[in-house]
PDB file of N, CA and C in Angstrom:
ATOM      1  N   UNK A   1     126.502 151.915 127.143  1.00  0.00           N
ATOM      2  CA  UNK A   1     125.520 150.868 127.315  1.00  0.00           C
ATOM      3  C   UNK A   1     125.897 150.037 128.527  1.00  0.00           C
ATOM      4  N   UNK A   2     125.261 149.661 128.964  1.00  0.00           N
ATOM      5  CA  UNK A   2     125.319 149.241 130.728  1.00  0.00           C
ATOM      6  C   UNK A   2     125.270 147.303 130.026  1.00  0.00           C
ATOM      7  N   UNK A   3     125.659 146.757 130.840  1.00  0.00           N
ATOM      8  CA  UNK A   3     126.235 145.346 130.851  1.00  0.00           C
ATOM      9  C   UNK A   3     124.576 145.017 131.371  1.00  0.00           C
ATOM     10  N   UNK A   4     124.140 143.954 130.899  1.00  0.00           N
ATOM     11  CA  UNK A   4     122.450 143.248 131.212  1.00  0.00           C
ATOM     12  C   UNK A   4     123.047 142.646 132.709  1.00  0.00           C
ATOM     13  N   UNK A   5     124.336 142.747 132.700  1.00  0.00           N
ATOM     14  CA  UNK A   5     124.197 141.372 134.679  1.00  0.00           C
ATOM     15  C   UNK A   5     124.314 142.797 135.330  1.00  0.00           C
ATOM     16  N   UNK A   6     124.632 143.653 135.068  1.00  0.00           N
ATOM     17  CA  UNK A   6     124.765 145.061 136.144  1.00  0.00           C
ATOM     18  C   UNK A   6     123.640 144.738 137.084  1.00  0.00           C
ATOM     19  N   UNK A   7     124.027 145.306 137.923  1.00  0.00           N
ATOM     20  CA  UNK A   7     122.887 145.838 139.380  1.00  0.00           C
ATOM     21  C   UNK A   7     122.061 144.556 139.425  1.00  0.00           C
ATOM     22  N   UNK A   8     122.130 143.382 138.707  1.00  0.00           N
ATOM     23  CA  UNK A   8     121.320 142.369 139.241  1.00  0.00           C
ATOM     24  C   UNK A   8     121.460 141.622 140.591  1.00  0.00           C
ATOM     25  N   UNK A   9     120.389 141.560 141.221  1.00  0.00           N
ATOM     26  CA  UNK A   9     120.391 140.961 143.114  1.00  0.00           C
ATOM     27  C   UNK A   9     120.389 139.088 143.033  1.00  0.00           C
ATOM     28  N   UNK A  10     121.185 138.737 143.581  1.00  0.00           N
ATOM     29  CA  UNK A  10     121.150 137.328 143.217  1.00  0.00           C
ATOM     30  C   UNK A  10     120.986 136.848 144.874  1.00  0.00           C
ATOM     31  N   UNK A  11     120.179 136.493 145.424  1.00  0.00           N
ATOM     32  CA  UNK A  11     119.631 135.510 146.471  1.00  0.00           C
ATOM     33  C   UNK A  11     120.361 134.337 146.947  1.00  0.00           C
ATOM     34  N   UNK A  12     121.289 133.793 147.841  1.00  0.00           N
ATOM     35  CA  UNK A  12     121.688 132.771 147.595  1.00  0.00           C
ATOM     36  C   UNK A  12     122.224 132.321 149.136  1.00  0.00           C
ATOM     37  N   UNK A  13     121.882 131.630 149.985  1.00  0.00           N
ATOM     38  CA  UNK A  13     122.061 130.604 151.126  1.00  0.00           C
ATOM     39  C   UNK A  13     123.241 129.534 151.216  1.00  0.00           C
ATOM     40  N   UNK A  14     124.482 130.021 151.849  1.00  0.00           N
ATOM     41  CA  UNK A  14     125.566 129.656 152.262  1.00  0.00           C
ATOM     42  C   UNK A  14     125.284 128.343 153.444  1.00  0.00           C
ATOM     43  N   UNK A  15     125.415 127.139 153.087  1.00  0.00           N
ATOM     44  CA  UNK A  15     125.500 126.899 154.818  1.00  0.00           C
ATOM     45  C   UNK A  15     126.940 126.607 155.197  1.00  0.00           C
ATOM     46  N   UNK A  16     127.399 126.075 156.056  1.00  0.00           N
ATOM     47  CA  UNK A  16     128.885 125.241 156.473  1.00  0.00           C
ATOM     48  C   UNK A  16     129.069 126.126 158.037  1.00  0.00           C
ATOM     49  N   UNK A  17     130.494 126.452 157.904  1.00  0.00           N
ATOM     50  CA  UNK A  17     131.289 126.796 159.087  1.00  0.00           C
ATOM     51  C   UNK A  17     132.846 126.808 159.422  1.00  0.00           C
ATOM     52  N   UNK A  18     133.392 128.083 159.910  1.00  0.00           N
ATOM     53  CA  UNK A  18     134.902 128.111 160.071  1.00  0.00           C
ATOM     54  C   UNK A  18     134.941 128.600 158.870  1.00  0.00           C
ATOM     55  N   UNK A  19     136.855 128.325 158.769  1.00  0.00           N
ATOM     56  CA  UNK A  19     137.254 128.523 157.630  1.00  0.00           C
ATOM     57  C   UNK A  19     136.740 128.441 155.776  1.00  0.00           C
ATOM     58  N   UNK A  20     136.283 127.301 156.451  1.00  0.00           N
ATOM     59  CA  UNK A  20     135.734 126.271 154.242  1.00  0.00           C
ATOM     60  C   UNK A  20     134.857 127.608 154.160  1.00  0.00           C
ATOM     61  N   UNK A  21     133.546 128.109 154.883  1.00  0.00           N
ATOM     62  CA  UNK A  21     132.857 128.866 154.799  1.00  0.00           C
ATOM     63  C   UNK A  21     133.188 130.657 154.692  1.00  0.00           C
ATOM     64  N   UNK A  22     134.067 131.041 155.438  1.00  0.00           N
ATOM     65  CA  UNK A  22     134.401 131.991 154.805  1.00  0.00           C
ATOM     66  C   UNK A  22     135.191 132.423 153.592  1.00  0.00           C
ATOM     67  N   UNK A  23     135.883 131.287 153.511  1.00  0.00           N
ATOM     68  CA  UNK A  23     136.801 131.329 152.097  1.00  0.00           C
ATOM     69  C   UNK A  23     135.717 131.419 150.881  1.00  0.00           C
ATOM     70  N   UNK A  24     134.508 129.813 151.030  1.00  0.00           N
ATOM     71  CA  UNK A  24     133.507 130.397 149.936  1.00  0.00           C
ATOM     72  C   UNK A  24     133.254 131.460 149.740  1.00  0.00           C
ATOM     73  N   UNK A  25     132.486 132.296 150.777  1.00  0.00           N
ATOM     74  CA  UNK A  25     131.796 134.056 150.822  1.00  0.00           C
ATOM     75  C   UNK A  25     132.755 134.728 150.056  1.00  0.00           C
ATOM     76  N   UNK A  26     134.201 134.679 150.725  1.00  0.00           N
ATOM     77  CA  UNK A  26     135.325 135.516 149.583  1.00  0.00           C
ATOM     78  C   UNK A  26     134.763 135.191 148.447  1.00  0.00           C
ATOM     79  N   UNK A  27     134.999 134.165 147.962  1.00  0.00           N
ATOM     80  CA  UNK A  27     135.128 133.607 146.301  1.00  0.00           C
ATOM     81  C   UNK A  27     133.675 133.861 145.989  1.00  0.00           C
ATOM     82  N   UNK A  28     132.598 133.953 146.276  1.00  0.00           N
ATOM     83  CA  UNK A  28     131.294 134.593 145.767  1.00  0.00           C
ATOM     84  C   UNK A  28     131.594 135.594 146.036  1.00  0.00           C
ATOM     85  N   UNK A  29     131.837 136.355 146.910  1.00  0.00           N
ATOM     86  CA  UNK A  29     131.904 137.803 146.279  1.00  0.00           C
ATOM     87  C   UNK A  29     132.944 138.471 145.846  1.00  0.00           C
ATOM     88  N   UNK A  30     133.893 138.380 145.317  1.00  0.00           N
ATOM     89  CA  UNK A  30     135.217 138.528 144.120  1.00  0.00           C
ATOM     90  C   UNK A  30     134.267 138.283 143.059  1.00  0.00           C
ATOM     91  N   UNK A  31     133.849 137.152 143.536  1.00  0.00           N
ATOM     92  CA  UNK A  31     133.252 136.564 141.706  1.00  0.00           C
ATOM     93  C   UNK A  31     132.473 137.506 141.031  1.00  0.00           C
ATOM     94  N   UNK A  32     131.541 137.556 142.356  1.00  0.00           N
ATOM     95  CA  UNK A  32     130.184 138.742 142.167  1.00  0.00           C
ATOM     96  C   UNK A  32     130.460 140.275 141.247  1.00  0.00           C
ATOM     97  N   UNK A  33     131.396 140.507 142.178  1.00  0.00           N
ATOM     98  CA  UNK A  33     132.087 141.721 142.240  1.00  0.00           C
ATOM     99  C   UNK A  33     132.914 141.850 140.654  1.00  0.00           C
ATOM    100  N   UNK A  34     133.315 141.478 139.980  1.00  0.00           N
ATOM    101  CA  UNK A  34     133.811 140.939 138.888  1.00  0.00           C
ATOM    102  C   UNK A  34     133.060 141.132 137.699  1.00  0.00           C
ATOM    103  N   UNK A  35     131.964 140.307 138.089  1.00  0.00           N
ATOM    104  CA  UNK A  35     130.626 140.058 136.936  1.00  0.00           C
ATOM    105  C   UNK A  35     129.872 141.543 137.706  1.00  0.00           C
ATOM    106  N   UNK A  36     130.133 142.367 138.600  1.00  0.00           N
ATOM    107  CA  UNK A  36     128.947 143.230 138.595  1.00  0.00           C
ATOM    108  C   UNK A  36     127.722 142.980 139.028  1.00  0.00           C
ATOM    109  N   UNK A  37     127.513 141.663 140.190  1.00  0.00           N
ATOM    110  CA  UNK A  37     126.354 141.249 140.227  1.00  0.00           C
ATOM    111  C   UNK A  37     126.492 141.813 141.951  1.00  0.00           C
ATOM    112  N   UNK A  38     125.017 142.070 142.455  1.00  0.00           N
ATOM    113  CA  UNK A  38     124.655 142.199 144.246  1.00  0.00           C
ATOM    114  C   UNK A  38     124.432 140.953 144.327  1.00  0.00           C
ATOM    115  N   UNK A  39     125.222 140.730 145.667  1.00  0.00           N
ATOM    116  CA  UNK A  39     124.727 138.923 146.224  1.00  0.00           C
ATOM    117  C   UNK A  39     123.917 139.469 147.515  1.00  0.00           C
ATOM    118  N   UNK A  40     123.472 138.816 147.982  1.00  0.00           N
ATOM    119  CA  UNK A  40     122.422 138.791 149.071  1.00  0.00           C
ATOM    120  C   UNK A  40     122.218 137.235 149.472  1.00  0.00           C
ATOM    121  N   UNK A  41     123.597 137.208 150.142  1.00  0.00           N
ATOM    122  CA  UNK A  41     123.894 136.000 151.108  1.00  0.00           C
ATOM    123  C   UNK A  41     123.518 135.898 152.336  1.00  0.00           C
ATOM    124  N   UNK A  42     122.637 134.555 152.672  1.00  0.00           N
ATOM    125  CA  UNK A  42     121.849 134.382 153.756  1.00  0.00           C
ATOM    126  C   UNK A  42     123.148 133.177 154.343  1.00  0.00           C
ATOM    127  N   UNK A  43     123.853 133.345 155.759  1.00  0.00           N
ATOM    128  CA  UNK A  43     124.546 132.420 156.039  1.00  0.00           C
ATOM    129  C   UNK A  43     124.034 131.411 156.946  1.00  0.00           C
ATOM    130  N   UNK A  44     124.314 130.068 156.610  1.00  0.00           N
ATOM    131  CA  UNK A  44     123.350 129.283 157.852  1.00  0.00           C
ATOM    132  C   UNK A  44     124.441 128.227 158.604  1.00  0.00           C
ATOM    133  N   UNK A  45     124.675 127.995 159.503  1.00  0.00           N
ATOM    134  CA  UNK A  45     126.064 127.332 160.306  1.00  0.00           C
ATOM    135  C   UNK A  45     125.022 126.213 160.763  1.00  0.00           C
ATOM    136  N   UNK A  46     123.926 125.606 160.225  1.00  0.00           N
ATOM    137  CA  UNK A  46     122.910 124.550 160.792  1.00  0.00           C
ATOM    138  C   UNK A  46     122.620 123.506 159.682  1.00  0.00           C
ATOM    139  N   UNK A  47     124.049 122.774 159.493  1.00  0.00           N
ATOM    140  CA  UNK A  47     124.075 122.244 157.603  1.00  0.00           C
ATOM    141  C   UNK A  47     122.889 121.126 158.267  1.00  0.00           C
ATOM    142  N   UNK A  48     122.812 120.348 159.305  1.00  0.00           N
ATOM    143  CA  UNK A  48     121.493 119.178 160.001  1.00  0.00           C
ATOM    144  C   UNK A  48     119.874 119.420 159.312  1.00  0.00           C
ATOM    145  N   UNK A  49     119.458 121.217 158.939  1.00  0.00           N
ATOM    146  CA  UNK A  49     118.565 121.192 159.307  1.00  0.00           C
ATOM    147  C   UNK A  49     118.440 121.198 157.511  1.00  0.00           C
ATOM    148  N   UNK A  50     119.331 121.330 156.390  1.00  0.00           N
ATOM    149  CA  UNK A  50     119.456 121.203 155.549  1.00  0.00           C
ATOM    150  C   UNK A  50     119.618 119.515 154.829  1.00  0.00           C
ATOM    151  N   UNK A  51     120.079 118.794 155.735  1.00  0.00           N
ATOM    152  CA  UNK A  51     119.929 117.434 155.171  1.00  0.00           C
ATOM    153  C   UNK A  51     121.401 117.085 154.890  1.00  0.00           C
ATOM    154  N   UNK A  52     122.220 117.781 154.731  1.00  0.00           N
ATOM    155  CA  UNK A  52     123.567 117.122 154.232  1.00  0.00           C
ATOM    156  C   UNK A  52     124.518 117.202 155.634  1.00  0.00           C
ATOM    157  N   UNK A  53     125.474 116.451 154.871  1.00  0.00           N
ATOM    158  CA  UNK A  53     126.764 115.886 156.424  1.00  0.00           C
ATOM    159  C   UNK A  53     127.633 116.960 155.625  1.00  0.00           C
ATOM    160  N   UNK A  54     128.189 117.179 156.637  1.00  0.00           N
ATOM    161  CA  UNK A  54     129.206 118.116 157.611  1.00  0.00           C
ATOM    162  C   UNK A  54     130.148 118.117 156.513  1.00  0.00           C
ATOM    163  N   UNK A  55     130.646 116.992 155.922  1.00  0.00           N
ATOM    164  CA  UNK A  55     131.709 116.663 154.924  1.00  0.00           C
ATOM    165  C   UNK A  55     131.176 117.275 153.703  1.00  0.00           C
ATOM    166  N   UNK A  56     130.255 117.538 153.248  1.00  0.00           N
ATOM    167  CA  UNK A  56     129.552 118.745 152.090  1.00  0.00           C
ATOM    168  C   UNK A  56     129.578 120.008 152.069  1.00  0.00           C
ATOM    169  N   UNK A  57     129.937 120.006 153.392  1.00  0.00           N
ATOM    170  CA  UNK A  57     129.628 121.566 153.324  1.00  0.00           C
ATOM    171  C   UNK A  57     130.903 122.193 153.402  1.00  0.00           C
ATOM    172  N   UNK A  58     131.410 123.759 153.059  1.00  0.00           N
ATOM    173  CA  UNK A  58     130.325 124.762 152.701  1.00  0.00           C
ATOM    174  C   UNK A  58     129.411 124.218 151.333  1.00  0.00           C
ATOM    175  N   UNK A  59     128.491 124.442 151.420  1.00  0.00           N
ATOM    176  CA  UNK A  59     127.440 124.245 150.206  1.00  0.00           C
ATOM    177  C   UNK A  59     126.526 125.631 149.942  1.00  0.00           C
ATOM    178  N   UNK A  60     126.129 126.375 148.802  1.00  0.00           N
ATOM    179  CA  UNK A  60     125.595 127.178 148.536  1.00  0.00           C
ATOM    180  C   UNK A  60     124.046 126.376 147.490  1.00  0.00           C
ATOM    181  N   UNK A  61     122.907 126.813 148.638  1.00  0.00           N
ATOM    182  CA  UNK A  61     122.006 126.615 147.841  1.00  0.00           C
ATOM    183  C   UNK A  61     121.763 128.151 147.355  1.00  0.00           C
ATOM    184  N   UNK A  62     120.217 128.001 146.314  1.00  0.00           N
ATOM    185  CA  UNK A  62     119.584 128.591 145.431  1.00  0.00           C
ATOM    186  C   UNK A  62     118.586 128.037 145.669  1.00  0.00           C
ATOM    187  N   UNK A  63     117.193 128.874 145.813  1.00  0.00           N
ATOM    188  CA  UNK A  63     115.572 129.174 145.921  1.00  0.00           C
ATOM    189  C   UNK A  63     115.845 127.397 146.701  1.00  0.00           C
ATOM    190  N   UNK A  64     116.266 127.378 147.694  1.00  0.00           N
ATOM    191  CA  UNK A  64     116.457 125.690 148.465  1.00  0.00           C
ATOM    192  C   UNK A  64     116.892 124.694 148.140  1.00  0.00           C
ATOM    193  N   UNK A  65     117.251 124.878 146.292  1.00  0.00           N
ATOM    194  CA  UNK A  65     118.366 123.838 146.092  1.00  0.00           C
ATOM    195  C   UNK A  65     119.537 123.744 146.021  1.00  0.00           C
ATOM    196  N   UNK A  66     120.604 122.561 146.544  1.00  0.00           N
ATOM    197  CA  UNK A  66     121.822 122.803 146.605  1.00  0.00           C
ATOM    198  C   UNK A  66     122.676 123.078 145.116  1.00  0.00           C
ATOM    199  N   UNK A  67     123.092 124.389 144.684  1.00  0.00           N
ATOM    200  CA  UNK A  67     123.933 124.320 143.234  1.00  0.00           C
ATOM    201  C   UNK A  67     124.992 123.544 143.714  1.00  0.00           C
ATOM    202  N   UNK A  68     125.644 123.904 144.971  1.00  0.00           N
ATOM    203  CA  UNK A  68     127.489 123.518 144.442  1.00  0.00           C
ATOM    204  C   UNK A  68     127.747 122.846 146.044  1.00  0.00           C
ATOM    205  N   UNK A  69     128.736 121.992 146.592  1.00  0.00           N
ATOM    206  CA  UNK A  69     129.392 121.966 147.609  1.00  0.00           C
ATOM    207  C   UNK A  69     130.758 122.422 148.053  1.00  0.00           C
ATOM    208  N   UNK A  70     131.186 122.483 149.069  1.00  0.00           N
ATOM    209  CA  UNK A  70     132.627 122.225 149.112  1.00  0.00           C
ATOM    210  C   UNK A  70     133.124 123.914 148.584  1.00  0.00           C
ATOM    211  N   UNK A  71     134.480 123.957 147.939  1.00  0.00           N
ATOM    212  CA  UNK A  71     134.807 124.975 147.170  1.00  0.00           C
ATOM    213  C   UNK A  71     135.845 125.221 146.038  1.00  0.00           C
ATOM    214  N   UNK A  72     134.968 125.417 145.170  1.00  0.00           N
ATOM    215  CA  UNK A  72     135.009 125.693 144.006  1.00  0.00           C
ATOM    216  C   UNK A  72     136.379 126.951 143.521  1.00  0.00           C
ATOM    217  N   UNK A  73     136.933 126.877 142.418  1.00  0.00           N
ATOM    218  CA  UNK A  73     137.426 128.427 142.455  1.00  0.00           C
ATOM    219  C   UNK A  73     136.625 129.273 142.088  1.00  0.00           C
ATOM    220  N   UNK A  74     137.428 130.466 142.418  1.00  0.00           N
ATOM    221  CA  UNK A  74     136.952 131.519 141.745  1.00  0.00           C
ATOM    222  C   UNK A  74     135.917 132.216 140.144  1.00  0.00           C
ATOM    223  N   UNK A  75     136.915 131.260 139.391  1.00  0.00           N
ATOM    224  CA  UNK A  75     136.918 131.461 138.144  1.00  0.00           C
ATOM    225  C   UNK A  75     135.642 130.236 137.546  1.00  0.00           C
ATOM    226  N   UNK A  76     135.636 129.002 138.714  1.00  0.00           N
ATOM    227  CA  UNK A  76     134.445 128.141 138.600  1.00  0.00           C
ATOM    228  C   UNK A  76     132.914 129.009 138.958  1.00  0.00           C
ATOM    229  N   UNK A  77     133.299 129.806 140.021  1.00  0.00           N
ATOM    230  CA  UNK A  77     132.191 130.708 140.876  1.00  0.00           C
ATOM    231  C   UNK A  77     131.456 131.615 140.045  1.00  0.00           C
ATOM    232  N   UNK A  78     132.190 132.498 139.530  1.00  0.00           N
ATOM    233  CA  UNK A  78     132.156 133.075 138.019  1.00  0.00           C
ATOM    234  C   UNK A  78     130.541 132.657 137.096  1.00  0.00           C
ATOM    235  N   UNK A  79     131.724 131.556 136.285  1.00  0.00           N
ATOM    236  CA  UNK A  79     131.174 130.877 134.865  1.00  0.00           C
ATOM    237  C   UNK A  79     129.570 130.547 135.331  1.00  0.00           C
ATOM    238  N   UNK A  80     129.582 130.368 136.878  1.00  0.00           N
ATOM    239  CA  UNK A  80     128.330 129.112 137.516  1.00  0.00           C
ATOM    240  C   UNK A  80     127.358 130.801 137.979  1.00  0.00           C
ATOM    241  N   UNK A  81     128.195 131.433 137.984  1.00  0.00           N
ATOM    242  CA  UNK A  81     127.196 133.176 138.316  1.00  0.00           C
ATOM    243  C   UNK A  81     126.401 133.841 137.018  1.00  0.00           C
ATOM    244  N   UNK A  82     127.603 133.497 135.952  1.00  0.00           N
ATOM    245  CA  UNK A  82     126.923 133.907 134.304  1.00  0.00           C
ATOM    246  C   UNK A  82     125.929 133.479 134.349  1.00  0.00           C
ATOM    247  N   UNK A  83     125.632 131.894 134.365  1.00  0.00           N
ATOM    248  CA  UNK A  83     124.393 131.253 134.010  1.00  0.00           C
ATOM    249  C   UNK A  83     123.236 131.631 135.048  1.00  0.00           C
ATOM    250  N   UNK A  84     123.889 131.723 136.081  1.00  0.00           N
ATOM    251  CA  UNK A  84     122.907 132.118 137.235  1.00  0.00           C
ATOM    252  C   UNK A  84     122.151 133.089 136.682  1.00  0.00           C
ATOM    253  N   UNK A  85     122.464 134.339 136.545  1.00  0.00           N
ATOM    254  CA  UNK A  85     122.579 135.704 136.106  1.00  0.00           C
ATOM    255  C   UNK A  85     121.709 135.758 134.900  1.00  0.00           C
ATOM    256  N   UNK A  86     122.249 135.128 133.798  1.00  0.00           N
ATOM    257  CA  UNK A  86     121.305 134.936 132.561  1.00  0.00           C
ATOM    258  C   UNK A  86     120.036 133.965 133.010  1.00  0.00           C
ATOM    259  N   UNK A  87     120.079 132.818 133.318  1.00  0.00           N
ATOM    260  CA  UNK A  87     118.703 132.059 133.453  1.00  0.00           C
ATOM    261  C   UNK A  87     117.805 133.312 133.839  1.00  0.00           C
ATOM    262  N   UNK A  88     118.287 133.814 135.310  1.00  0.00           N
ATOM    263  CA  UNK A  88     117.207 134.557 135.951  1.00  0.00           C
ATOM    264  C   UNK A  88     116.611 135.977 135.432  1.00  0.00           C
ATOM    265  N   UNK A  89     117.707 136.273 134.773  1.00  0.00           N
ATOM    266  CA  UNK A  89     116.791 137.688 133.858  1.00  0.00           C
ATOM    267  C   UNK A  89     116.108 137.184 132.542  1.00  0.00           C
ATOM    268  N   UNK A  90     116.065 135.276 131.812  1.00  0.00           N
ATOM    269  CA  UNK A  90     115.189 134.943 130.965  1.00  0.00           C
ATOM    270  C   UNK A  90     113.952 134.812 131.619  1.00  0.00           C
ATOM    271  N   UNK A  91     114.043 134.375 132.981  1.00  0.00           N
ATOM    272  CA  UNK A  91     112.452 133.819 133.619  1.00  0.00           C
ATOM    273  C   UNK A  91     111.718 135.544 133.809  1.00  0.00           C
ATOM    274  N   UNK A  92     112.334 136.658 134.110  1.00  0.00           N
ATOM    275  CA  UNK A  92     112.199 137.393 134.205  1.00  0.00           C
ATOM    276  C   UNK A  92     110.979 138.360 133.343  1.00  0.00           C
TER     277      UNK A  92
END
């Protein structure tokens, strides 16, 4: 029996820059990778045109809203992917 988060595509818009920002991408996709989920990360290095200061970011929105700033662990990235994962196959 196949796991319900398998093969699910999760959508999700990185902004920041440098380091903070690639370390996030790691930690979403370990996380991803973990839970079995496809990410389909859009990266944006233009946090201005998003509305938040420089000091927020990396920030990962969702369908344009900001979920999280800064960075989180791994194991936070995770727990915050479950719910992701489940909400979106209930609206489904």
């Amino acid at each position: 029996m196949q796991n319900d988060m398998a093969l699910r595509v999760i959508n999700l818009t990185i902004v920041g820059s440098g380091e903070p920002l690639l370390r996030l991408q790691k930690r979403l996709t370990c996380a991803a990778t973990t839970l079995k989920l496809k990410l389909n990360l859009e990266i944006r290095k233009d946090h201005d045109v998003y509305a938040i200061p420089f000091e927020q970011t990396p920030a990962v929105f969702v369908d344009g809203k900001m979920a999280f700033s800064r960075l989180p662990r791994t194991e936070e990235i995770e727990d915050w992917l479950k719910l992701l994962a489940k909400s979106s196959s209930d609206t489904q």
